[in-house]
Protein backbone atom coordinates (compact mmCIF):
# COMPACT_ATOMS: atom_id res chain seq x y z
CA UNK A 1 0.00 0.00 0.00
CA UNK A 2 2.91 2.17 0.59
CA UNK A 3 3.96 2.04 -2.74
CA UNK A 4 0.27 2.97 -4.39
CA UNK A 5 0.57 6.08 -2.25
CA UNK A 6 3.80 6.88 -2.78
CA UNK A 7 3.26 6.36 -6.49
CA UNK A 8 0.53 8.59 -6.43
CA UNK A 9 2.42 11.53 -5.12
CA UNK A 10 5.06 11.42 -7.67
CA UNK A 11 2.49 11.58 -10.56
CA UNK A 12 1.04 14.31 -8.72
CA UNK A 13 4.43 15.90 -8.48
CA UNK A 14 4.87 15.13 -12.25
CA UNK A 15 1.28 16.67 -12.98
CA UNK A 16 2.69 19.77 -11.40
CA UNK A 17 6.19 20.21 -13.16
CA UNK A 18 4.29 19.22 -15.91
CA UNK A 19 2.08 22.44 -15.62
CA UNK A 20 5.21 24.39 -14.76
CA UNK A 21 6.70 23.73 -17.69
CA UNK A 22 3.55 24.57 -19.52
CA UNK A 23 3.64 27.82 -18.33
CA UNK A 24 7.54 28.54 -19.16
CA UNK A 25 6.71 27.47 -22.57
CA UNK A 26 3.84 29.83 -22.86
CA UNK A 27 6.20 32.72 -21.56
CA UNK A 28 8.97 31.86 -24.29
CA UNK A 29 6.54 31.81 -26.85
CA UNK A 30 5.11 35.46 -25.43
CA UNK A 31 8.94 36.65 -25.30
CA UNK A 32 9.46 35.29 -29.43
CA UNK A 33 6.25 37.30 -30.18
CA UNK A 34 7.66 40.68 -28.40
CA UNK A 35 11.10 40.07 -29.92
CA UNK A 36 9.71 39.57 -33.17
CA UNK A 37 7.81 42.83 -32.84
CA UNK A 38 11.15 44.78 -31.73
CA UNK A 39 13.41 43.19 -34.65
CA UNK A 40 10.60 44.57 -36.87
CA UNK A 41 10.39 47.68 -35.36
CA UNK A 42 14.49 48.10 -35.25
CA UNK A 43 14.70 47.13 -39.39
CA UNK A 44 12.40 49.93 -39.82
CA UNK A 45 13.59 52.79 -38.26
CA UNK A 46 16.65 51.55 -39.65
CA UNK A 47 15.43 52.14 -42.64
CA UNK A 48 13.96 55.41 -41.86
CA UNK A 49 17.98 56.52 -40.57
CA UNK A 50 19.40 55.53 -44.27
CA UNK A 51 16.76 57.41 -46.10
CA UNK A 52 17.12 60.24 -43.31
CA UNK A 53 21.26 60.27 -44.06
CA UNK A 54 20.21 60.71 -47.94
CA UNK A 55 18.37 63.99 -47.73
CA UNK A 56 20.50 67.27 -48.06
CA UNK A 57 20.66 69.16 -44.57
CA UNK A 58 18.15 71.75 -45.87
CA UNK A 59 15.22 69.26 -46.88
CA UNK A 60 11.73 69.81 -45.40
CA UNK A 61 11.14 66.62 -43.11
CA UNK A 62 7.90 66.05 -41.60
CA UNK A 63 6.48 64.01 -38.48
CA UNK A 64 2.96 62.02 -38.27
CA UNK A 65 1.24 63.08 -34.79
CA UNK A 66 -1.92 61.98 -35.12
CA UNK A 67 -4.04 63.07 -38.21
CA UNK A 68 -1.61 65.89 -38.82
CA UNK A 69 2.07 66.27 -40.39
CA UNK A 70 4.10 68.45 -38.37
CA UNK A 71 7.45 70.10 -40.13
CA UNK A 72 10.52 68.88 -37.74
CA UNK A 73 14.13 70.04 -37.85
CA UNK A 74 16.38 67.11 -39.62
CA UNK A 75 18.54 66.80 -36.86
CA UNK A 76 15.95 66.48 -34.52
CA UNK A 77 14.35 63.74 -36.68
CA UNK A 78 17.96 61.72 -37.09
CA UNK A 79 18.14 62.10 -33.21
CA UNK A 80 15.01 60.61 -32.61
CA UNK A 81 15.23 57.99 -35.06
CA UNK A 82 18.79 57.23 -33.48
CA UNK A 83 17.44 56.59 -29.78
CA UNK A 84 14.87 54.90 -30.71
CA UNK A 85 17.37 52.64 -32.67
CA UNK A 86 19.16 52.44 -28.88
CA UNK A 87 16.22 51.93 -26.91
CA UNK A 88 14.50 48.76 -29.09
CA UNK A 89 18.11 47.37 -29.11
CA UNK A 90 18.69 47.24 -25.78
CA UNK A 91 15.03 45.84 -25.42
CA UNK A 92 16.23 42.88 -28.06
CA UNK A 93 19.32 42.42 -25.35
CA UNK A 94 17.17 42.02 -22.83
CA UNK A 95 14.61 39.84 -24.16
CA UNK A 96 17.73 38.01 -25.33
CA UNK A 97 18.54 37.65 -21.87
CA UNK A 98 14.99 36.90 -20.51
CA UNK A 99 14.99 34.02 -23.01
CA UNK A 100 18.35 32.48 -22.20
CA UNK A 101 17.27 32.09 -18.81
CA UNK A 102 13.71 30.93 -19.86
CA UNK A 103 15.26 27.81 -21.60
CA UNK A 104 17.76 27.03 -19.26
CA UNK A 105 14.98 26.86 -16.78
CA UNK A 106 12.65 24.87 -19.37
CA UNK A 107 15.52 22.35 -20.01
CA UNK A 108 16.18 21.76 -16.29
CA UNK A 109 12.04 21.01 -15.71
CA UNK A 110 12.19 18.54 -18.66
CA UNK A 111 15.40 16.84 -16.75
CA UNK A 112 13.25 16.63 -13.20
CA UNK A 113 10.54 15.55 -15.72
CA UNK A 114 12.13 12.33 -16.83
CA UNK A 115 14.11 11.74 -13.77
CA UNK A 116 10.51 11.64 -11.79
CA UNK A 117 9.22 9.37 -14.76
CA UNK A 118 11.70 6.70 -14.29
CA UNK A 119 11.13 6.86 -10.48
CA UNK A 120 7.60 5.82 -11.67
CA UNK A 121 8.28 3.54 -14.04
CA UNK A 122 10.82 1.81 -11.67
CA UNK A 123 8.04 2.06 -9.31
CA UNK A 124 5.44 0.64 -11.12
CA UNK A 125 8.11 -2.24 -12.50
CA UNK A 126 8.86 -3.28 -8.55
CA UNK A 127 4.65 -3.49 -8.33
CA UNK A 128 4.42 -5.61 -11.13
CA UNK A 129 6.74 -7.98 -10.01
CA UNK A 130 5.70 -8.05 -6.43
């Protein structure tokens, strides 16, 4: 009878590392989404610096706020293209980062995972015999 019980609370163990790991993969997928957002984001205004480093330093260069097109200075416009080139790269860094640690904990729940599988397994093999 021991072993029933015990048996039972390492598939209810597994159940829960099960659900963990669920939920890790569902947060890695959610961090691919962002990043794929930011690397979108970064090849555009990337594009926006080339064409911005093409235009002669007296060119008219205008800004969408809202419904209306607002003249802006170029300078200011290569500026703000430029830190916002900064900022959604270091976001990509971090999400890098975020995602490192995301797998490394996903690959270590997949090892408790199999290590609590053959516990059952070896388990349920000393049952059958007995």
């Amino acid at each position: 009878m021991a072993s029933s019980s015990a048996l039972r609370e390492l598939q209810r163990e597994l159940e829960t590392k099960a659900n963990d790991l669920s939920k890790l993969q569902k947060d890695i997928a959610k961090n691919h989404q962002v990043r794929k957002k930011y690397t979108i984001q970064l090849g555009e205004n990337e594009l926006v610096l080339k064409e911005l480093d093409l235009l002669n330093e007296d060119a008219n260069v205008y800004k969408l706020i809202g419904p209306v097109l607002v003249k802006q200075d170029l300078a200011e416009a290569n500026a703000n293209v430029r830190k916002r080139i900064e900022y959604i790269s270091a976001e990509l860094k971090r999400l890098d980062g975020t995602l490192q640690d995301l797998e490394e904990k996903q690959n270590s729940k997949k090892d408790a995972m199999f290590k609590l599988q053959q516990r059952i397994q070896s388990l349920q093999a000393g049952k059958a015999k007995a």
